[in-house]
C-alpha atoms as a PDB file:
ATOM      1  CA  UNK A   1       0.000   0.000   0.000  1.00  0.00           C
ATOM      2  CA  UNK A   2       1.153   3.555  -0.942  1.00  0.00           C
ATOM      3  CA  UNK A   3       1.279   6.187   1.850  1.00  0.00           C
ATOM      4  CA  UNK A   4       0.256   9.454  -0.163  1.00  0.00           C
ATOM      5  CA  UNK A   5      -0.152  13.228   0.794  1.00  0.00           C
ATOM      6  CA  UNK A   6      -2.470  15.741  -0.605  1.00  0.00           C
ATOM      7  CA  UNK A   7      -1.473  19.391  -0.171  1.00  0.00           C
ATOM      8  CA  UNK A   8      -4.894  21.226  -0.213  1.00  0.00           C
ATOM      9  CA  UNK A   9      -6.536  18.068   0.866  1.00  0.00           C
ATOM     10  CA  UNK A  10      -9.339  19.740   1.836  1.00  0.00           C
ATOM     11  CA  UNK A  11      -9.961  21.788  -1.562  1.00  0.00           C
ATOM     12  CA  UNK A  12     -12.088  21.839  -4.689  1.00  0.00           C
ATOM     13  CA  UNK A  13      -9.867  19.363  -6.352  1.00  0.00           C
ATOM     14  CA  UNK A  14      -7.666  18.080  -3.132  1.00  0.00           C
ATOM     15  CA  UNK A  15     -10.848  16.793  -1.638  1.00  0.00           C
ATOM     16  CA  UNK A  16     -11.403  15.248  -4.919  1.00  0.00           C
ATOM     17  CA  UNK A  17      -8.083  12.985  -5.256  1.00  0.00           C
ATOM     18  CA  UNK A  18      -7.979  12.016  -1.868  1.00  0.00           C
ATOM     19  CA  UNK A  19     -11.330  10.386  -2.438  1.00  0.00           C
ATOM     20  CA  UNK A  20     -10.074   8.514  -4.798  1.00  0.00           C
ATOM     21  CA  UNK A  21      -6.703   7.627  -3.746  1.00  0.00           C
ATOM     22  CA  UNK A  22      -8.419   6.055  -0.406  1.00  0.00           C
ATOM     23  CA  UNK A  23     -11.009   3.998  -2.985  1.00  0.00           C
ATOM     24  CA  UNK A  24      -8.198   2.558  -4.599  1.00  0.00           C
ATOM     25  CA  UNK A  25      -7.249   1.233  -1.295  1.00  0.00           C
ATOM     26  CA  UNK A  26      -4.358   4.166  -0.323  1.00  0.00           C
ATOM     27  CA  UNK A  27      -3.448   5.437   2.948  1.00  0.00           C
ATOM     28  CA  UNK A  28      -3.933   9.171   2.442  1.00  0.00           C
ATOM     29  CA  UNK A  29      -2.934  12.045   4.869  1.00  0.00           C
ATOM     30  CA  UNK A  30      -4.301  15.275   4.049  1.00  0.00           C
ATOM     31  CA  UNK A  31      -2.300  18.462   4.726  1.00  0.00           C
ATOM     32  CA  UNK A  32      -4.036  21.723   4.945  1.00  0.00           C
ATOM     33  CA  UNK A  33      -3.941  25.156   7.158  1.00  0.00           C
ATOM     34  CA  UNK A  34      -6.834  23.801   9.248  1.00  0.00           C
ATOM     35  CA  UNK A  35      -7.231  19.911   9.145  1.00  0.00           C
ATOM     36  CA  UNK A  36      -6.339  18.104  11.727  1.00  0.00           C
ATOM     37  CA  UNK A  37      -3.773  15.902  12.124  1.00  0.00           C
ATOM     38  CA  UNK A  38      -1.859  17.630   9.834  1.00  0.00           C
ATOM     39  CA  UNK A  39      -2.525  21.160   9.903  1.00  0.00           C
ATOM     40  CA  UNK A  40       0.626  23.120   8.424  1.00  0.00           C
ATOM     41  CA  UNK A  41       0.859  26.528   6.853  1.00  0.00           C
ATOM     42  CA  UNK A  42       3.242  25.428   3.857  1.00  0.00           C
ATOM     43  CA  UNK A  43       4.272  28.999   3.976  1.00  0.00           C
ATOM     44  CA  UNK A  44       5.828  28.560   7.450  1.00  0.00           C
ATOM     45  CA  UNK A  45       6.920  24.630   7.123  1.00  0.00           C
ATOM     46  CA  UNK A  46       8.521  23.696  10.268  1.00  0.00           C
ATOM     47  CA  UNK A  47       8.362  20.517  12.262  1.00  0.00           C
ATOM     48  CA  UNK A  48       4.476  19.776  11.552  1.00  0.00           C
ATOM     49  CA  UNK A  49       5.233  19.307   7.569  1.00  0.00           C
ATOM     50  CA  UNK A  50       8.380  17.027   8.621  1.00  0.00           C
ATOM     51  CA  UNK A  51       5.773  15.192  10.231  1.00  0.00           C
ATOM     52  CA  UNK A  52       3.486  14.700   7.668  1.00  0.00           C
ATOM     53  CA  UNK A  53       5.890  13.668   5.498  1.00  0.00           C
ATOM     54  CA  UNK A  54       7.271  11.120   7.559  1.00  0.00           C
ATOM     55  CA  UNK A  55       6.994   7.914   5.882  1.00  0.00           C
ATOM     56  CA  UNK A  56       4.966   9.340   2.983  1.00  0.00           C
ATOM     57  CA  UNK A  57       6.129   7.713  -0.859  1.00  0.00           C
ATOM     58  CA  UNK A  58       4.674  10.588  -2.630  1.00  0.00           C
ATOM     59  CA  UNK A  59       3.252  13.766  -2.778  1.00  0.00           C
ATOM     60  CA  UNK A  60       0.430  15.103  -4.991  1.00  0.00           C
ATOM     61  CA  UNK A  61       0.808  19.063  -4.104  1.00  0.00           C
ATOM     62  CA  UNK A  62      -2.529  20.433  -4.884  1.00  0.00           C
ATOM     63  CA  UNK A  63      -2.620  23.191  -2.037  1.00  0.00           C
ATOM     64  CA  UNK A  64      -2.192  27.318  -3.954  1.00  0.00           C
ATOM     65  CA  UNK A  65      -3.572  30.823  -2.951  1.00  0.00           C
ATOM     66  CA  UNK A  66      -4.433  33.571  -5.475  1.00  0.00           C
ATOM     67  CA  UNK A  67      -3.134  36.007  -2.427  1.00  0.00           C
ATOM     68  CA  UNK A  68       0.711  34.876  -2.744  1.00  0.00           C
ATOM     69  CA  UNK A  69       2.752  32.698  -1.400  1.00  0.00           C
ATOM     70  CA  UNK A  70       2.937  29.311  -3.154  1.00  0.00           C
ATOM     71  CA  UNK A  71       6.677  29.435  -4.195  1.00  0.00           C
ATOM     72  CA  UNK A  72       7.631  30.138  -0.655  1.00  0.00           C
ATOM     73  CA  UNK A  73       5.366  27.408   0.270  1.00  0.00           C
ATOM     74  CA  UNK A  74       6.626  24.971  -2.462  1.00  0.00           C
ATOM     75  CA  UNK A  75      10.205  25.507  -1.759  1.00  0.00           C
ATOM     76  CA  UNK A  76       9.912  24.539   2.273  1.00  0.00           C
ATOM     77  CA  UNK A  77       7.291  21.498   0.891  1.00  0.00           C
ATOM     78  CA  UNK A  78       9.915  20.433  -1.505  1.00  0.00           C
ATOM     79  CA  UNK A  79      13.058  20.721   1.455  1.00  0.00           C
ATOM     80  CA  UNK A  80      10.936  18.346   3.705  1.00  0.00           C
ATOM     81  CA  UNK A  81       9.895  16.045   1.036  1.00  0.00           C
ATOM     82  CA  UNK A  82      13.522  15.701   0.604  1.00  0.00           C
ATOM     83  CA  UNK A  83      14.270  15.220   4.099  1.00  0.00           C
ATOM     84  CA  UNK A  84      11.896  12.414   4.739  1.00  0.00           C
ATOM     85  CA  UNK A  85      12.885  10.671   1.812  1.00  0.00           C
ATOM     86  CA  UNK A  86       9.893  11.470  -0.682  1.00  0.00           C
ATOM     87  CA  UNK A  87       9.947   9.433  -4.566  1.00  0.00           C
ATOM     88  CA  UNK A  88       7.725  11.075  -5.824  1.00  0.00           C
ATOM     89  CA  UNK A  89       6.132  14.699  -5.898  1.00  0.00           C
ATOM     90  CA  UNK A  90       2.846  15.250  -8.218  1.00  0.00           C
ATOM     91  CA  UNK A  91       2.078  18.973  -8.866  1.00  0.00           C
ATOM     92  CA  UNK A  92      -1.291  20.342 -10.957  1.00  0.00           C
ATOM     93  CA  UNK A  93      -0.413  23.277 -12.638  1.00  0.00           C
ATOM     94  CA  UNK A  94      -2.658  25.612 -15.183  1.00  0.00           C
ATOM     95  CA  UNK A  95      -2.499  25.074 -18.932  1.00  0.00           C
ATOM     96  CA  UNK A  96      -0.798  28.726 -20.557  1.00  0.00           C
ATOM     97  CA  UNK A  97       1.511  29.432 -17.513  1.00  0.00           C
ATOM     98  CA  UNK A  98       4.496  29.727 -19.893  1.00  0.00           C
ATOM     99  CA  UNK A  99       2.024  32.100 -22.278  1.00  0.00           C
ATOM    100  CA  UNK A 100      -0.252  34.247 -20.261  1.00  0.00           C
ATOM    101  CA  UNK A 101       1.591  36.598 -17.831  1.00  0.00           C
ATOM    102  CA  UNK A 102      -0.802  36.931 -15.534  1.00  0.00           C
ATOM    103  CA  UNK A 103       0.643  36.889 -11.943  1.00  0.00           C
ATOM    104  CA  UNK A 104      -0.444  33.946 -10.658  1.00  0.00           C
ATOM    105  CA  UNK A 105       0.283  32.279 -14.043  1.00  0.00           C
ATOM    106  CA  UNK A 106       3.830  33.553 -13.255  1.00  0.00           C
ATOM    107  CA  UNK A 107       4.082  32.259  -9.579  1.00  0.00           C
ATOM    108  CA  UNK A 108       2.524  28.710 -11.197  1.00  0.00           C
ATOM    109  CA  UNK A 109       5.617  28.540 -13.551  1.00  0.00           C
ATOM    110  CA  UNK A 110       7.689  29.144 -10.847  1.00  0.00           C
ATOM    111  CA  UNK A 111       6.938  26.161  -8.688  1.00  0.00           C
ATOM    112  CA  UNK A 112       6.864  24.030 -12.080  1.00  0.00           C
ATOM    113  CA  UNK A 113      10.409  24.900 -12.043  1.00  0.00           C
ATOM    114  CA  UNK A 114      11.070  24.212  -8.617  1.00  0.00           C
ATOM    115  CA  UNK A 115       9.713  20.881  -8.895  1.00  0.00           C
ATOM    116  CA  UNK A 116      11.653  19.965 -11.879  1.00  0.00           C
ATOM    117  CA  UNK A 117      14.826  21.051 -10.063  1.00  0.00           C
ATOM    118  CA  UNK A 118      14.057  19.516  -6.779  1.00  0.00           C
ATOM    119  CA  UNK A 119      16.262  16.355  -7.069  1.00  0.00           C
ATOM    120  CA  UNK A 120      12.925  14.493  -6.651  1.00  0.00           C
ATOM    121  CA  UNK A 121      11.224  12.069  -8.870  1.00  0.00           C
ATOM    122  CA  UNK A 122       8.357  14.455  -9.979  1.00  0.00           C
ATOM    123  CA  UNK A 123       4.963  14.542 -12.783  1.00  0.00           C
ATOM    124  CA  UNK A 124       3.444  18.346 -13.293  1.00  0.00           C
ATOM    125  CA  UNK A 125      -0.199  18.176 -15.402  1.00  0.00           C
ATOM    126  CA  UNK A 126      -1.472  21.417 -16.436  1.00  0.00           C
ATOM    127  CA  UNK A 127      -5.158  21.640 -17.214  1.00  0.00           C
ATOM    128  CA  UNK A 128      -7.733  24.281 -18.333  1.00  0.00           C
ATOM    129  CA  UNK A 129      -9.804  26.267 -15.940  1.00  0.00           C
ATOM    130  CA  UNK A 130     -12.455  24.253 -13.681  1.00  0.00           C
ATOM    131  CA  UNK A 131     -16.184  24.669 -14.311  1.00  0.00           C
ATOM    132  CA  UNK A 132     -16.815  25.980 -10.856  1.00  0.00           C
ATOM    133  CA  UNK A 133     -14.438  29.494 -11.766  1.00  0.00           C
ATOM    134  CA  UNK A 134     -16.067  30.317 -14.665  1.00  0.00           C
ATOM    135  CA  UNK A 135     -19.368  30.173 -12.482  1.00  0.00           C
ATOM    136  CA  UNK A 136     -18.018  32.010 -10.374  1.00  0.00           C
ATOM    137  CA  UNK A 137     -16.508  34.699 -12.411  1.00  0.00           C
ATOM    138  CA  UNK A 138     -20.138  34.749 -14.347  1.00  0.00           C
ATOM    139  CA  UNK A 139     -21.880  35.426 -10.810  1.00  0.00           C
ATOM    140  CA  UNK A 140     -19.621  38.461 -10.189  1.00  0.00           C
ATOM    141  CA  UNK A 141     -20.137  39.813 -13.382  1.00  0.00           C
ATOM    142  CA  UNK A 142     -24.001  39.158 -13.267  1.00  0.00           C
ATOM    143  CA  UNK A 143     -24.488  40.903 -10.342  1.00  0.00           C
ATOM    144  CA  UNK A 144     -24.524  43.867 -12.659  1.00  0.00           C
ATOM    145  CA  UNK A 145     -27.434  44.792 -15.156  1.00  0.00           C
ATOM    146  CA  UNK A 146     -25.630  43.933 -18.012  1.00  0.00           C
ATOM    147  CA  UNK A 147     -23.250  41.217 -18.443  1.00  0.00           C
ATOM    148  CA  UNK A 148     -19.659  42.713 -19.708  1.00  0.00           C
ATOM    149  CA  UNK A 149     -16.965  40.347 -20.880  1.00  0.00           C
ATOM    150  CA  UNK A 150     -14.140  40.839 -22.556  1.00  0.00           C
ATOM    151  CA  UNK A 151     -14.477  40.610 -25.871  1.00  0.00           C
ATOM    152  CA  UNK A 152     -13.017  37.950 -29.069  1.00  0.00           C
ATOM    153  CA  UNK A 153     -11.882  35.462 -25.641  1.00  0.00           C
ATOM    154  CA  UNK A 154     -12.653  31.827 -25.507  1.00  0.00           C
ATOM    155  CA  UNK A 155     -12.433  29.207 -22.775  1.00  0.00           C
ATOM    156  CA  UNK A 156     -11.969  25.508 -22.311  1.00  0.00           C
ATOM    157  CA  UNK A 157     -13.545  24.542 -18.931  1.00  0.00           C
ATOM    158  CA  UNK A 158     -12.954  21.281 -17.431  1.00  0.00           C
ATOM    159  CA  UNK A 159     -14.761  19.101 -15.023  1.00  0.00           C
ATOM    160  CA  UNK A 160     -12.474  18.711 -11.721  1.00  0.00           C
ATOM    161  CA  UNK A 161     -13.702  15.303 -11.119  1.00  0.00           C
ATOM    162  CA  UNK A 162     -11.862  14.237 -13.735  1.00  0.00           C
ATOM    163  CA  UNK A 163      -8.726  16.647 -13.428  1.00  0.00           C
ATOM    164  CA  UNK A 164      -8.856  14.606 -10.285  1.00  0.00           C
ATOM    165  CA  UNK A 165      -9.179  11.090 -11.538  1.00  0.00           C
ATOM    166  CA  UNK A 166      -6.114  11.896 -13.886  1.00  0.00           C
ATOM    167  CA  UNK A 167      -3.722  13.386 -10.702  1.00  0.00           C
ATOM    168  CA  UNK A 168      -4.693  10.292  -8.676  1.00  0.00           C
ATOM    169  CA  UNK A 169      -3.599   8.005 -11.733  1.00  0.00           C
ATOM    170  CA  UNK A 170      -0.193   9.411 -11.970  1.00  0.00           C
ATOM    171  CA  UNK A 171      -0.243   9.867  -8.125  1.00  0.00           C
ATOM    172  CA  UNK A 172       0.011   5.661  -7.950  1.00  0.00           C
ATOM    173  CA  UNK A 173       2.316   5.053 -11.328  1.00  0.00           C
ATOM    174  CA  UNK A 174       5.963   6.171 -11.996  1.00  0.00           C
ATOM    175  CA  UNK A 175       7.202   9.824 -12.144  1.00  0.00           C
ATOM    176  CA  UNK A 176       6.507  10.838 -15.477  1.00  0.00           C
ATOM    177  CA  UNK A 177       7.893  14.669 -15.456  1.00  0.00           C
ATOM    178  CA  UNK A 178       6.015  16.846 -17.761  1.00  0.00           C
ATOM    179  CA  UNK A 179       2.397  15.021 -18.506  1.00  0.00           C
ATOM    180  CA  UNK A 180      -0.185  16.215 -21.679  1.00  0.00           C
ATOM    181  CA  UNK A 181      -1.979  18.855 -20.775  1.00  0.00           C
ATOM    182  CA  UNK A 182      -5.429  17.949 -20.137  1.00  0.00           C
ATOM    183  CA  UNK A 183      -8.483  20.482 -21.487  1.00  0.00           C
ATOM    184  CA  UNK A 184     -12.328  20.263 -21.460  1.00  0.00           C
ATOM    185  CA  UNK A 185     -14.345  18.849 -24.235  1.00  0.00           C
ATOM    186  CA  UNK A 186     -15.292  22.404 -25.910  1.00  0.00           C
ATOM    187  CA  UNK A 187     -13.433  25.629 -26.617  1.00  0.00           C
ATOM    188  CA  UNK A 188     -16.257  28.136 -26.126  1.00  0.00           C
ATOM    189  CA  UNK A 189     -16.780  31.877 -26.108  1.00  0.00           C
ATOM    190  CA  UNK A 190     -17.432  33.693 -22.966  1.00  0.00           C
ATOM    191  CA  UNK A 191     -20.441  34.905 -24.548  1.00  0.00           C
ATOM    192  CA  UNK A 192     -21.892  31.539 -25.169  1.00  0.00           C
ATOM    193  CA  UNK A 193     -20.858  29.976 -21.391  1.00  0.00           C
ATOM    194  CA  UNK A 194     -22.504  33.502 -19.680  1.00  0.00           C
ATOM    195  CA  UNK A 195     -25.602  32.451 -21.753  1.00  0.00           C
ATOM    196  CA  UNK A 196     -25.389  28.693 -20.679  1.00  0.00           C
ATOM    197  CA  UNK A 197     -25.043  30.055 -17.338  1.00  0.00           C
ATOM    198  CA  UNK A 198     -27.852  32.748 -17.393  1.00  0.00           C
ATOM    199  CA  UNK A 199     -29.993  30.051 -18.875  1.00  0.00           C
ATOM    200  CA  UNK A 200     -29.552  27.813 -16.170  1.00  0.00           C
ATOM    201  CA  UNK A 201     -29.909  30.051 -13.101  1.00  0.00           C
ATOM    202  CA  UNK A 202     -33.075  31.697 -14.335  1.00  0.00           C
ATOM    203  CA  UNK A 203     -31.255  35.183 -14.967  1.00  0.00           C
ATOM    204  CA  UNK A 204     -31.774  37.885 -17.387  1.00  0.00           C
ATOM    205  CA  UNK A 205     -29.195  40.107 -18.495  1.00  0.00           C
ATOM    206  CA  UNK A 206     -28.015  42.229 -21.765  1.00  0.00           C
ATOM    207  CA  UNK A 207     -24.102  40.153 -22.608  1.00  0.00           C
ATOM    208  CA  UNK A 208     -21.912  42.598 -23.521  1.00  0.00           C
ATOM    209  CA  UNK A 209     -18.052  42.018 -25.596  1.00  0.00           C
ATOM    210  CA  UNK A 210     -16.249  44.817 -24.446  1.00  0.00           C
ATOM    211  CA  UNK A 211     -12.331  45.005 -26.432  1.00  0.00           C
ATOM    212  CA  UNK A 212     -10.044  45.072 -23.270  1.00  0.00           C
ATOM    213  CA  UNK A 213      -6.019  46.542 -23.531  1.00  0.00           C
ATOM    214  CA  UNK A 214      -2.693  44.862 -21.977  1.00  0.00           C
ATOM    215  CA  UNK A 215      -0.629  41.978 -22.422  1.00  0.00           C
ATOM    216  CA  UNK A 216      -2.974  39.794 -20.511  1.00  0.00           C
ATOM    217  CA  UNK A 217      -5.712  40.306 -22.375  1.00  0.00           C
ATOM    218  CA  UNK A 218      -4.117  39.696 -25.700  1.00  0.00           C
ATOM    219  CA  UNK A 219      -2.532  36.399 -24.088  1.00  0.00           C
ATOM    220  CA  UNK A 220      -5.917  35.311 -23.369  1.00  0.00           C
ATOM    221  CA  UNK A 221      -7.620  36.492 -26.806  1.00  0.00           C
ATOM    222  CA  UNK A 222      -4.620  34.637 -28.238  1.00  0.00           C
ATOM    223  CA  UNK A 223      -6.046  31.190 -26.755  1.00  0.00           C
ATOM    224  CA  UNK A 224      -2.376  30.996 -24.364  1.00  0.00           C
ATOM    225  CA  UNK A 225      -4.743  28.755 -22.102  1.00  0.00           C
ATOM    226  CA  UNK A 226      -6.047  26.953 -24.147  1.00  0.00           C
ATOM    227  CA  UNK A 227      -5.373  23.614 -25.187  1.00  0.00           C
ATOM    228  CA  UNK A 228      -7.855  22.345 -28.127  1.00  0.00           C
ATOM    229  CA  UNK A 229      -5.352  19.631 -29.053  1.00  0.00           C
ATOM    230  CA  UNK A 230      -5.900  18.091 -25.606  1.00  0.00           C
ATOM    231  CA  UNK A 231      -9.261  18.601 -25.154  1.00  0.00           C
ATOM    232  CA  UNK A 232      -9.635  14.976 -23.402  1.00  0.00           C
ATOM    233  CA  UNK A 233     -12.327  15.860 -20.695  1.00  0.00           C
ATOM    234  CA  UNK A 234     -16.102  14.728 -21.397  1.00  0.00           C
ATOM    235  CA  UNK A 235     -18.480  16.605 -19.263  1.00  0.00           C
ATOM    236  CA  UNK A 236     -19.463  19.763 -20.514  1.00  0.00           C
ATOM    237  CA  UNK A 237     -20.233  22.739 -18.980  1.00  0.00           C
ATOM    238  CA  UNK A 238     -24.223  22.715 -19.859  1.00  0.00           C
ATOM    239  CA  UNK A 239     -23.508  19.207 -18.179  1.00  0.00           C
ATOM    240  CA  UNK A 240     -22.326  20.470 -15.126  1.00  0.00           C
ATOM    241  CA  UNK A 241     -24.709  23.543 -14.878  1.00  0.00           C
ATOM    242  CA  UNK A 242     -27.628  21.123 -14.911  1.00  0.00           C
ATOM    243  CA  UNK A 243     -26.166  19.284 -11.640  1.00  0.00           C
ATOM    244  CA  UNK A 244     -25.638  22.537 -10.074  1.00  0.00           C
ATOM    245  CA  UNK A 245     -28.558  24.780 -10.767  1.00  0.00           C
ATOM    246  CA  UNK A 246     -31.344  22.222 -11.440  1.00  0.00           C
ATOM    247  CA  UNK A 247     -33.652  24.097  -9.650  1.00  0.00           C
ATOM    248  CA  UNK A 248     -32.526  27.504 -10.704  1.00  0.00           C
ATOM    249  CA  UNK A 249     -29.917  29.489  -8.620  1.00  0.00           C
ATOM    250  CA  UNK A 250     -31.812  29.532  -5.382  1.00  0.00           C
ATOM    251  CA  UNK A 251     -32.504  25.784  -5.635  1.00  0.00           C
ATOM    252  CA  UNK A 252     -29.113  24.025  -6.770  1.00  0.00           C
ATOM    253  CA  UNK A 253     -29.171  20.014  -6.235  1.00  0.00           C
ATOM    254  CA  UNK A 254     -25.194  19.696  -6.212  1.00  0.00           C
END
């Protein structure tokens, strides 16, 4: 039996993996801020990451923050792993790191590299954005009367389920370095997911393309993170919507 660890064990996809890491039968320790036994701030390390990494084969690092910190907090994860002895480290990246320089695109890349350079036996998948961010990017931007997006951009949502099928996969084989990407099913508009998503919660609201300015935006209007040639996932997002706002946005079923 493997003994595995799931950084952000406790997360959209963390919670996810570990799932099915135990199904298949793993011993799984989940590491998070504020789950018990193993509550460590990866930005801090210290003796409570030594500990759960003691005995631990490998490491599927899945814990990141939007607010900063996750090379500080993959360099001390990567020191311990070392220290106790670790085969293999698993890290889930985001598909256009290398193309879109968006901050946190930037601080991704980063730990990619610090993976790859750790002396470790190590697998990084990138994949497209989850279904449940481009909900919630469309709720912010409905609360307005009119629905503005930027305009001439395209997305390739994924379902995490499956992001987190794939992570537990390589989790239990060989280090494999850099996997294929993985993408969802459809490249789509931002006009036609807000209208999938306006359909499905009941909402009415005037969509808007708005032309945006900046590097960013032409790295996104570009299709940097995108991957159409790896567009391996099968639920779509009307799929997804349907499990979530079955009854309408005040009556969700999932």
């Amino acid at each position: 039996m493997t003994t595995i660890l799931v950084t952000g064990g406790t997360g959209t996809l963390g919670r996810l993996v570990t799932e099915r890491l135990r199904t298949d039968g793993h011993e799984v320790r989940v590491l998070s801020r504020h789950s018990r036994p193993y509550a460590v701030d990866l930005r801090e390390g210290g003796a409570g990451l030594d500990t759960a990494l003691a005995g631990v084969d490998t490491v599927v690092h899945c814990a990141t923050t939007q607010r900063g910190g996750d090379e500080r907090s993959a360099a001390n994860l990567v020191a311990a792993a070392k220290r106790a002895g670790v085969a293999h480290l698993v890290y889930i990246s985001i598909v256009g790191v290398d193309r879109v320089p968006l901050g946190y695109y930037r601080s991704k890349l980063a730990v990619e590299k610090l993976v790859e350079e750790s002396g470790l036996g190590w697998t990084v998948l990138r994949a497209t954005q989850f279904h449940d961010l481009v909900v919630r990017v469309l709720r912010a931007l409905a609360r307005m009367p009119v629905l503005v997006l930027p305009a001439h951009a395209s997305d390739q949502p994924v379902e995490v389920a499956e992001v987190a099928d794939r992570l537990a996969g390589l989790a239990v084989g060989a280090p494999a370095g850099r996997v294929p990407d993985m993408g969802g099913p459809e490249v789509r508009t931002f006009a036609s997911l807000a209208r999938s998503y306006l359909d499905a919660t009941g909402r009415r609201r005037a969509v808007v393309n708005v032309p945006l300015a900046g590097k960013t935006y032409r790295a996104f209007r570009a299709g940097g993170h995108l991957a159409p040639e790896h567009a391996v996932g099968k639920g779509t997002f009307e799929e997804y919507l349907a499990v979530r706002f079955g009854g309408g946005e005040g009556g969700r079923r999932g």
